[in-house]
Structures are given as structure tokens and as C-alpha cells.
Protein backbone atom coordinates (compact mmCIF):
# COMPACT_ATOMS: atom_id res chain seq x y z
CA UNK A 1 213.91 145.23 -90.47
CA UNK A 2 210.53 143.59 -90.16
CA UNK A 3 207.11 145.59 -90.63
CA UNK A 4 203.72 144.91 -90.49
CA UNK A 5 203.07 145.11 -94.44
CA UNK A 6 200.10 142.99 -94.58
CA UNK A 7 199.65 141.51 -91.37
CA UNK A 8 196.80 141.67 -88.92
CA UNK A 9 196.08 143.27 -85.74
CA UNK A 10 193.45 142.93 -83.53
CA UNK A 11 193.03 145.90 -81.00
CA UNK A 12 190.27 146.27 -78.16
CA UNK A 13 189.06 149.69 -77.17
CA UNK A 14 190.70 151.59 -80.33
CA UNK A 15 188.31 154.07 -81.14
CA UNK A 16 190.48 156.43 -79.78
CA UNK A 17 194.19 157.78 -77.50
CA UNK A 18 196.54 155.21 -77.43
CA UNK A 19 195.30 152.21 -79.12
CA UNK A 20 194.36 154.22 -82.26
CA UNK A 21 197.97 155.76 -82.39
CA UNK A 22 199.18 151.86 -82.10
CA UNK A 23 196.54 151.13 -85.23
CA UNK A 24 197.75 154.60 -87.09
CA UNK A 25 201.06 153.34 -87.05
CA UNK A 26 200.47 150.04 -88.38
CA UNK A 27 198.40 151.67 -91.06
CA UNK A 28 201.69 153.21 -92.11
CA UNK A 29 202.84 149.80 -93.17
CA UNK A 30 199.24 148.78 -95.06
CA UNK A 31 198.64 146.57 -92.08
CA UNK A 32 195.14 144.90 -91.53
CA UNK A 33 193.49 146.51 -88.19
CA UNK A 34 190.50 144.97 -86.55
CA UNK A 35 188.80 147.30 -83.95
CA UNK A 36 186.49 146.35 -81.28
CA UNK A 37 185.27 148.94 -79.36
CA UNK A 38 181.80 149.94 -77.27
CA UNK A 39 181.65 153.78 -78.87
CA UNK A 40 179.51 154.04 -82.19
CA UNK A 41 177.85 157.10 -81.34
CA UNK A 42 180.29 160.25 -80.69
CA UNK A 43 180.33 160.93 -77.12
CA UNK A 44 180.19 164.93 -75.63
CA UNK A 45 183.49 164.03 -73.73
CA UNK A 46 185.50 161.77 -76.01
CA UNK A 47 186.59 162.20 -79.03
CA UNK A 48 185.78 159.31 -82.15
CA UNK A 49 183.85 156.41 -82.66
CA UNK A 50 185.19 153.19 -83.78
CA UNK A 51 184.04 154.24 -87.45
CA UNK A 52 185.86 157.40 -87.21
CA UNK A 53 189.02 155.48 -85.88
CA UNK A 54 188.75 152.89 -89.08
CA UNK A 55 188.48 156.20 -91.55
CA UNK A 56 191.90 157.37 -90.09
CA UNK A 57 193.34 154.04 -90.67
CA UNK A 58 192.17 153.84 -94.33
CA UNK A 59 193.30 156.96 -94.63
CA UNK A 60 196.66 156.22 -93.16
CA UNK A 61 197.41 153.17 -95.36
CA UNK A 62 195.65 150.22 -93.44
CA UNK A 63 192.54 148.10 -94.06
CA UNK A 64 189.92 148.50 -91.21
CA UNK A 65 187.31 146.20 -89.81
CA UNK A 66 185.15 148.31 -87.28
CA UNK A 67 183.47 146.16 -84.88
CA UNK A 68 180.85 147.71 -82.27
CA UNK A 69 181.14 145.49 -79.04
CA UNK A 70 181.92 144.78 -75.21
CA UNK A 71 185.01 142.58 -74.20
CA UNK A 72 182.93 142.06 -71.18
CA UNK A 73 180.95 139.67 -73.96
CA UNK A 74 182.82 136.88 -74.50
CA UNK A 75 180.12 135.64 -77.15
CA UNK A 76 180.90 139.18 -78.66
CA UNK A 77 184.58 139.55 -78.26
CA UNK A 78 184.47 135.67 -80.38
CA UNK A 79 182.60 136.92 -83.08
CA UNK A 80 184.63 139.52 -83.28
CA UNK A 81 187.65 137.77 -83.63
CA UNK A 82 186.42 134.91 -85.68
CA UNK A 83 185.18 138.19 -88.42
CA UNK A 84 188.84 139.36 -88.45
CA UNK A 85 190.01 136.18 -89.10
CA UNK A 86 187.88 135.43 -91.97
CA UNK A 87 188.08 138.22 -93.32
CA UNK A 88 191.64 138.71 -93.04
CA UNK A 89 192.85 135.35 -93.16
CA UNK A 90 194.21 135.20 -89.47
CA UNK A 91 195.37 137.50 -86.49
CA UNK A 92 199.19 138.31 -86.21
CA UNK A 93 199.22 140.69 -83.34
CA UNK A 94 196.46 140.94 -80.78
CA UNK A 95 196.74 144.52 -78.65
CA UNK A 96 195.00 144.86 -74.99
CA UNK A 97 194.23 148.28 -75.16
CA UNK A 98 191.10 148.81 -73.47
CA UNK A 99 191.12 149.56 -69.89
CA UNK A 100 189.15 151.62 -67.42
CA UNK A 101 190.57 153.66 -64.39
CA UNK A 102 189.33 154.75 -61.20
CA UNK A 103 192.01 156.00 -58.48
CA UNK A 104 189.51 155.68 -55.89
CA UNK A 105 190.08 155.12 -52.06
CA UNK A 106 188.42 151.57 -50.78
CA UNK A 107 185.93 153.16 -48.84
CA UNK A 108 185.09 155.73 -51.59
CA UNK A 109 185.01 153.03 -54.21
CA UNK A 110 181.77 152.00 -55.49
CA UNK A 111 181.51 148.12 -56.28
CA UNK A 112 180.25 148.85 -59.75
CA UNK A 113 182.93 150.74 -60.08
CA UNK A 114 185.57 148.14 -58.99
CA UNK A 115 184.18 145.53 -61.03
CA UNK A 116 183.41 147.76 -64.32
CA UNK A 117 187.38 147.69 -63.49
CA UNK A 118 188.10 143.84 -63.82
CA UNK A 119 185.77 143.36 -66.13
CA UNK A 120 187.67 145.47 -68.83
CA UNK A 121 191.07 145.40 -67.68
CA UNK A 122 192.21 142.03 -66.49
CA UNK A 123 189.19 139.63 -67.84
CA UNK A 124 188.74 141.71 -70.78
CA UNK A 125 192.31 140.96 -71.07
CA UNK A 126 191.84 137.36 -70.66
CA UNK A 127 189.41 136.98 -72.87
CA UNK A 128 190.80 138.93 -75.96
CA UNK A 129 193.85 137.01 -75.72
CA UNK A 130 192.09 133.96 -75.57
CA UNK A 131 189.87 134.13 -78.67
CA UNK A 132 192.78 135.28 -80.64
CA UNK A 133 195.48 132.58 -79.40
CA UNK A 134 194.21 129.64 -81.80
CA UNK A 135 194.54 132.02 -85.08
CA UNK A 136 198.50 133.39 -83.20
CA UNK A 137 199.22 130.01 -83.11
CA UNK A 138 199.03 129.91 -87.22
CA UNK A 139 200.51 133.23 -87.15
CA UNK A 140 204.62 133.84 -88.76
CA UNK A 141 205.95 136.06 -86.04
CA UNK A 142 202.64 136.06 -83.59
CA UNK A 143 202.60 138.70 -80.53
CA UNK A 144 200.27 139.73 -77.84
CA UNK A 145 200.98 142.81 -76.42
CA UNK A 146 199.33 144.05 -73.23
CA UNK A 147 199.00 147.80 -72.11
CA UNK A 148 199.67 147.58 -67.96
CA UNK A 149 202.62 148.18 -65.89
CA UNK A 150 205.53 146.43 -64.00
CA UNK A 151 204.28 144.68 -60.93
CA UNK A 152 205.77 145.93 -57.57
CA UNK A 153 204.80 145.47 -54.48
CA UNK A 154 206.10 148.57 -52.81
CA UNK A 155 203.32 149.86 -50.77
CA UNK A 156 203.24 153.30 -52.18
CA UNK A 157 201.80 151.54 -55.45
CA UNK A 158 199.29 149.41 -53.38
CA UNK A 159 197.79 152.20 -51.40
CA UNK A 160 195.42 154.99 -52.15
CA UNK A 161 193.95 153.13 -55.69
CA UNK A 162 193.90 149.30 -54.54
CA UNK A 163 190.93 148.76 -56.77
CA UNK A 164 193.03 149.99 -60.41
CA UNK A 165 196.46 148.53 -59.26
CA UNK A 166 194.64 144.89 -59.01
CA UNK A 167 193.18 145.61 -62.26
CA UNK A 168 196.13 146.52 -64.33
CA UNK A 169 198.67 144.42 -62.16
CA UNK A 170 196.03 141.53 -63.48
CA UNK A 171 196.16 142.38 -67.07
CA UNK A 172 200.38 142.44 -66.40
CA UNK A 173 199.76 139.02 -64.69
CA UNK A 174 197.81 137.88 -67.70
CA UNK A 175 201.10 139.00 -70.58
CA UNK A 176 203.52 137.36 -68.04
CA UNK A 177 201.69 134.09 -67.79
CA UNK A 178 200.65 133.87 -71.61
CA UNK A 179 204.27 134.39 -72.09
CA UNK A 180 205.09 131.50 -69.97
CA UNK A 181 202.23 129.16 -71.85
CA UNK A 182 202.72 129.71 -74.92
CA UNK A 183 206.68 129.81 -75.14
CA UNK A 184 206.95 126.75 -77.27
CA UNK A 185 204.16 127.90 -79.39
CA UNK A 186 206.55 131.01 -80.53
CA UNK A 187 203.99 133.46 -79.39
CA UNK A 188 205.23 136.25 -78.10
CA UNK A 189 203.12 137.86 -74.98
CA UNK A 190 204.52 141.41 -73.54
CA UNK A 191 203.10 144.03 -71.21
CA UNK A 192 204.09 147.95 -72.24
CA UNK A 193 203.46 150.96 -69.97
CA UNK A 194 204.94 154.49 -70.11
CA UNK A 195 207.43 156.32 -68.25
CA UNK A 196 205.06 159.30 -68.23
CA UNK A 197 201.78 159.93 -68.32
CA UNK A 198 200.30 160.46 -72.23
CA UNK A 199 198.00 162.96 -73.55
CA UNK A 200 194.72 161.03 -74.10
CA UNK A 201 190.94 161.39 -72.84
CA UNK A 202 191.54 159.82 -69.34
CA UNK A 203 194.14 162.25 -68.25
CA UNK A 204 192.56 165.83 -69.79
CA UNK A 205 188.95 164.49 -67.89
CA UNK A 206 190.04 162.26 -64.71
CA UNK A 207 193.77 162.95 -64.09
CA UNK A 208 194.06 166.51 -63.82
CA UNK A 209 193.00 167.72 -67.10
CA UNK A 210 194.82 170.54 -69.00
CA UNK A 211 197.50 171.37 -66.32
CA UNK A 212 198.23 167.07 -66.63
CA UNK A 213 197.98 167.51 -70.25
CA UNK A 214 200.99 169.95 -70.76
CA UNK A 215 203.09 167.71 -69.13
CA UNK A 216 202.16 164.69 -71.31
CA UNK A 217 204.07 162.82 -73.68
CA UNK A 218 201.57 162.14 -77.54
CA UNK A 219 200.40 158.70 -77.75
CA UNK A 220 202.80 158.30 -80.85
CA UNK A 221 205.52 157.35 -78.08
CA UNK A 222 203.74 154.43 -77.07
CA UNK A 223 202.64 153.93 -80.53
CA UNK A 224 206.39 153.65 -81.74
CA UNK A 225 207.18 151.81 -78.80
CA UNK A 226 204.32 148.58 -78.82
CA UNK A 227 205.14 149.07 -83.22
CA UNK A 228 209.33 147.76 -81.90
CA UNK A 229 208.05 145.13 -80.22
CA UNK A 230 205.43 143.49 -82.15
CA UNK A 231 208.18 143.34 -85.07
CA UNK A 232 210.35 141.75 -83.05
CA UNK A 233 210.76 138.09 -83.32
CA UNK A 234 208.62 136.78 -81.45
CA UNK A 235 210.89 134.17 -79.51
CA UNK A 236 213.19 136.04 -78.82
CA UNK A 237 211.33 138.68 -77.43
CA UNK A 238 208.66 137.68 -74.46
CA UNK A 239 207.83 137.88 -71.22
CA UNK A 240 208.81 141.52 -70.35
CA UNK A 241 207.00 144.05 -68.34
CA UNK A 242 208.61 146.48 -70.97
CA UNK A 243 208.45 150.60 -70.44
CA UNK A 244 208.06 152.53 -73.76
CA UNK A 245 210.77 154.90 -73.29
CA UNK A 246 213.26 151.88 -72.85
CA UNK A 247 212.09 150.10 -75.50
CA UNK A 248 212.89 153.15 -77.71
CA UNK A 249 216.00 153.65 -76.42
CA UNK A 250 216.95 150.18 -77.50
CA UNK A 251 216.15 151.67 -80.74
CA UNK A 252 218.47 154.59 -80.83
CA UNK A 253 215.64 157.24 -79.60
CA UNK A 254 218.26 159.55 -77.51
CA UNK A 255 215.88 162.41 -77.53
CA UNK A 256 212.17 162.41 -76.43
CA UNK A 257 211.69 166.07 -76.90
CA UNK A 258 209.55 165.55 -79.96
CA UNK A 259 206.86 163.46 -77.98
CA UNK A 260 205.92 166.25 -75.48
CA UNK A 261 202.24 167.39 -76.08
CA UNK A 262 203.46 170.85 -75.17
CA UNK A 263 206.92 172.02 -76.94
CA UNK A 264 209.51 172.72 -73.17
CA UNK A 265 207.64 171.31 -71.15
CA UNK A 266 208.82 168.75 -67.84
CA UNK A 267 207.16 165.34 -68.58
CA UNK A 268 205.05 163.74 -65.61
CA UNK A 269 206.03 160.51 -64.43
CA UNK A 270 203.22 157.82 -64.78
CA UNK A 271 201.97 155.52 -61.63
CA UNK A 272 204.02 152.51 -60.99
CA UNK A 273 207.44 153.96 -62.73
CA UNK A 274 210.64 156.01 -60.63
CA UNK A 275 211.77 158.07 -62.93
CA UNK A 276 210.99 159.88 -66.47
CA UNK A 277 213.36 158.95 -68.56
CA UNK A 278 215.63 155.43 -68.57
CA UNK A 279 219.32 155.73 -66.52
């Protein structure tokens, strides 16, 4: 089976949560990790800074590059990219972590608040991918992987948060259509979501906090789930809307028991997804 012994990943927003579980893992193999993140002073809410996050992943195995910036930048998000390269020798995997989230009604939505939204989840998106397509292009088994949902346009999704759905549908939009572009290329583009909702920062402060955390899955699910795709072969294995526990199952995961942040506990099931746990 493939790993990531040596190979490069470029991750936005990884200081912490998911995208540092997806950076831990790698680490495991002595993969490369580039991080670009906005935190470099700790925050009273949020755990890490995107030098903490790069200790971890030294400490895990990996080779960090910390890199303090906003993929709202695009002169920032290239630099960033162009430093990984050189100092890695290229970019195998890029990873679309960051995101923002605000479940806002339209007429309670504030505009700042809507576009703080596009900014980081489907342009940020965008413009990630971009900077880091000419170096996947030179890459052995290249992948982008993109952290957003299934589309659906059942109403129940569209209502009550209109503002985040078009954000992460957009970043979905974005894997779906990078898959379609850059087929012949042999880079692989993928969006990942979960089944449930996972333990990180955004559901203990804005999703119902400890009560929403007990019923969490640990971000090592999605962690183990983007790590299966991204050593997949890269075409023969794009343009999915993929859900984590599915892709694990695909693995032989049977049991997901291990993954609950609380030991017994009934897992939560995330926005856009029917059920907990694949038929």
C-alpha cells in the first residue's frame, strides 16, 4: 500500500482540529507538511498556533514549514506555496482545510459576516488550489482534497444557514470542477465531509459546546479518512463528494466505536448527511 513517506502536503488553516489531525497523520509516514494559517499568537478560545501545530508534526515524524498568512491574500497564499515548493522540492497533496461557519438566518446575517464566509471557504479554496496546481502537475500520484459536503438541493439544507451552505457547497463546486479540469493531468481533486459532527473548536464554542462535544466523533476519523484517499491513485480516484465514514468502510473499518470523543456515546449526525453511519 502507498504512504506518504516523503511526500509533501500543503494544508490551509492547520494550526489546529481537523487539518492538524490530517498533518499528524502524515507525520506518521515522515511526510513533508506545509502550514498556512492566520494564528501565531495563542488565542483565549482556541487552542495552538501554527508553530505549535509544526512542533507536533516534528514530533510526530514529519518535517514542518510554518507559514503565518491569510488565503484571503492571494500574493500571500503564492508565497506560501512557492516556499514549500522550494524548500521541499514540490507539493504532492494540497488540503482545503480552512473554513469559517456562521449558521445564521438571512436577515440576522451580517454582510461581513457572509463574505468573511466566501472569502475563506470557497475563494480561499480557489485560490489554494490554484497556486499549488502547477507544482501537482509535476507531482507522482498528485491530489487535492477539499473539506465540504455533498451538494443537495433539498430545501431543508438550503434554509435556515443560506449564507454557509453557498460557502461550503462552493468549495464542493470547486473539488468537483478541478476534478473535471484536470482529469488528463492525473490530478486527483476530492471533496470529504463527515457523517457526524467532530470534536474540534467550532463545535465546543458555536455548535452547542460540551453537550455537542460528547456526541462527537475525534478528528482522527477524518484524519484516517482524507490519509485513504490521498494514497489512492490518483486517476483512479476523483471527482467524489466522498463521506469519511464510507471511505473507511471501503477500508475494512466495521467499527467506529473507537472515534467517539466520549466512550458510549450516540454520534450526532453532521449538516448535509441522512444518517450516522453508511447502510
Amino acid at each position: 500500500m502507498a504512504d506518504l513517506q516523503g511526500k509533501t502536503l500543503f494544508i490551509s488553516g492547520g494550526s489546529r482540529g481537523i487539518g492538524l489531525a490530517i498533518a499528524l497523520r502524515a507525520a506518521r509516514d515522515g511526510a513533508n507538511v506545509a502550514l498556512i494559517a492566520k494564528t501565531a499568537e495563542p488565542h483565549p478560545k482556541l487552542e495552538g498556533t501554527v508553530f505549535t501545530a509544526a512542533e507536533e508534526i516534528e514530533a510526530a515524524g514529519g518535517t514542518a514549514l510554518p507559514v503565518v498568512g491569510d488565503i484571503r491574500d492571494e500574493e500571500q497564499v503564492n508565497a506560501a506555496v512557492a516556499q514549500a515548493a522550494d524548500r521541499f522540492g514540490g507539493i504532492d497533496v494540497c488540503v482545503n482545510n480552512a473554513s469559517a461557519i456562521n449558521l445564521s438566518g438571512t436577515e440576522q446575517m451580517e454582510m461581513k459576516r457572509y463574505d468573511l464566509m466566501q472569502d475563506i471557504n470557497t475563494r480561499g479554496t480557489y485560490v489554494v488550489s490554484k497556486a499549488c496546481i502547477p507544482h501537482l502537475r509535476e507531482a507522482e500520484n498528485p491530489h487535492i482534497l477539499t473539506l465540504s459536503p455533498p451538494i443537495s438541493l433539498e430545501p431543508r439544507w438550503l434554509e435556515g444557514h443560506i449564507g454557509y451552505t453557498i460557502a461550503k457547497y462552493g468549495m464542493s463546486l470547486c473539488a468537483l470542477g478541478f476534478a473535471a479540469e484536470f482529469r488528463e493531468a492525473g490530478i486527483a481533486s476530492n471533496a470529504l465531509w463527515p457523517r457526524t459532527i467532530i470534536a474540534t473548536a467550532a463545535v465546543q464554542n458555536l455548535l452547542g459546546g460540551d453537550a455537542a462535544m460528547q456526541r462527537s466523533r475525534r478528528p482522527e476519523l477524518y484524519a484516517d479518512a482524507a490519509y485513504a484517499i490521498v494514497t489512492r491513485p490518483s486517476r483512479e480516484c476523483t471527482g467524489n463528494t466522498y463521506l469519511c465514514e464510507d471511505v473507511l468502510a471501503e477500508e475494512g473499518v466495521t467499527d467506529f466505536s473507537p472515534y467517539m470523543y466520549v466512550e458510549g456515546a450516540e454520534p450526532q449526525v453532521d449538516l448535509f448527511v441522512d444518517s450516522v453511519d453508511p447502510a
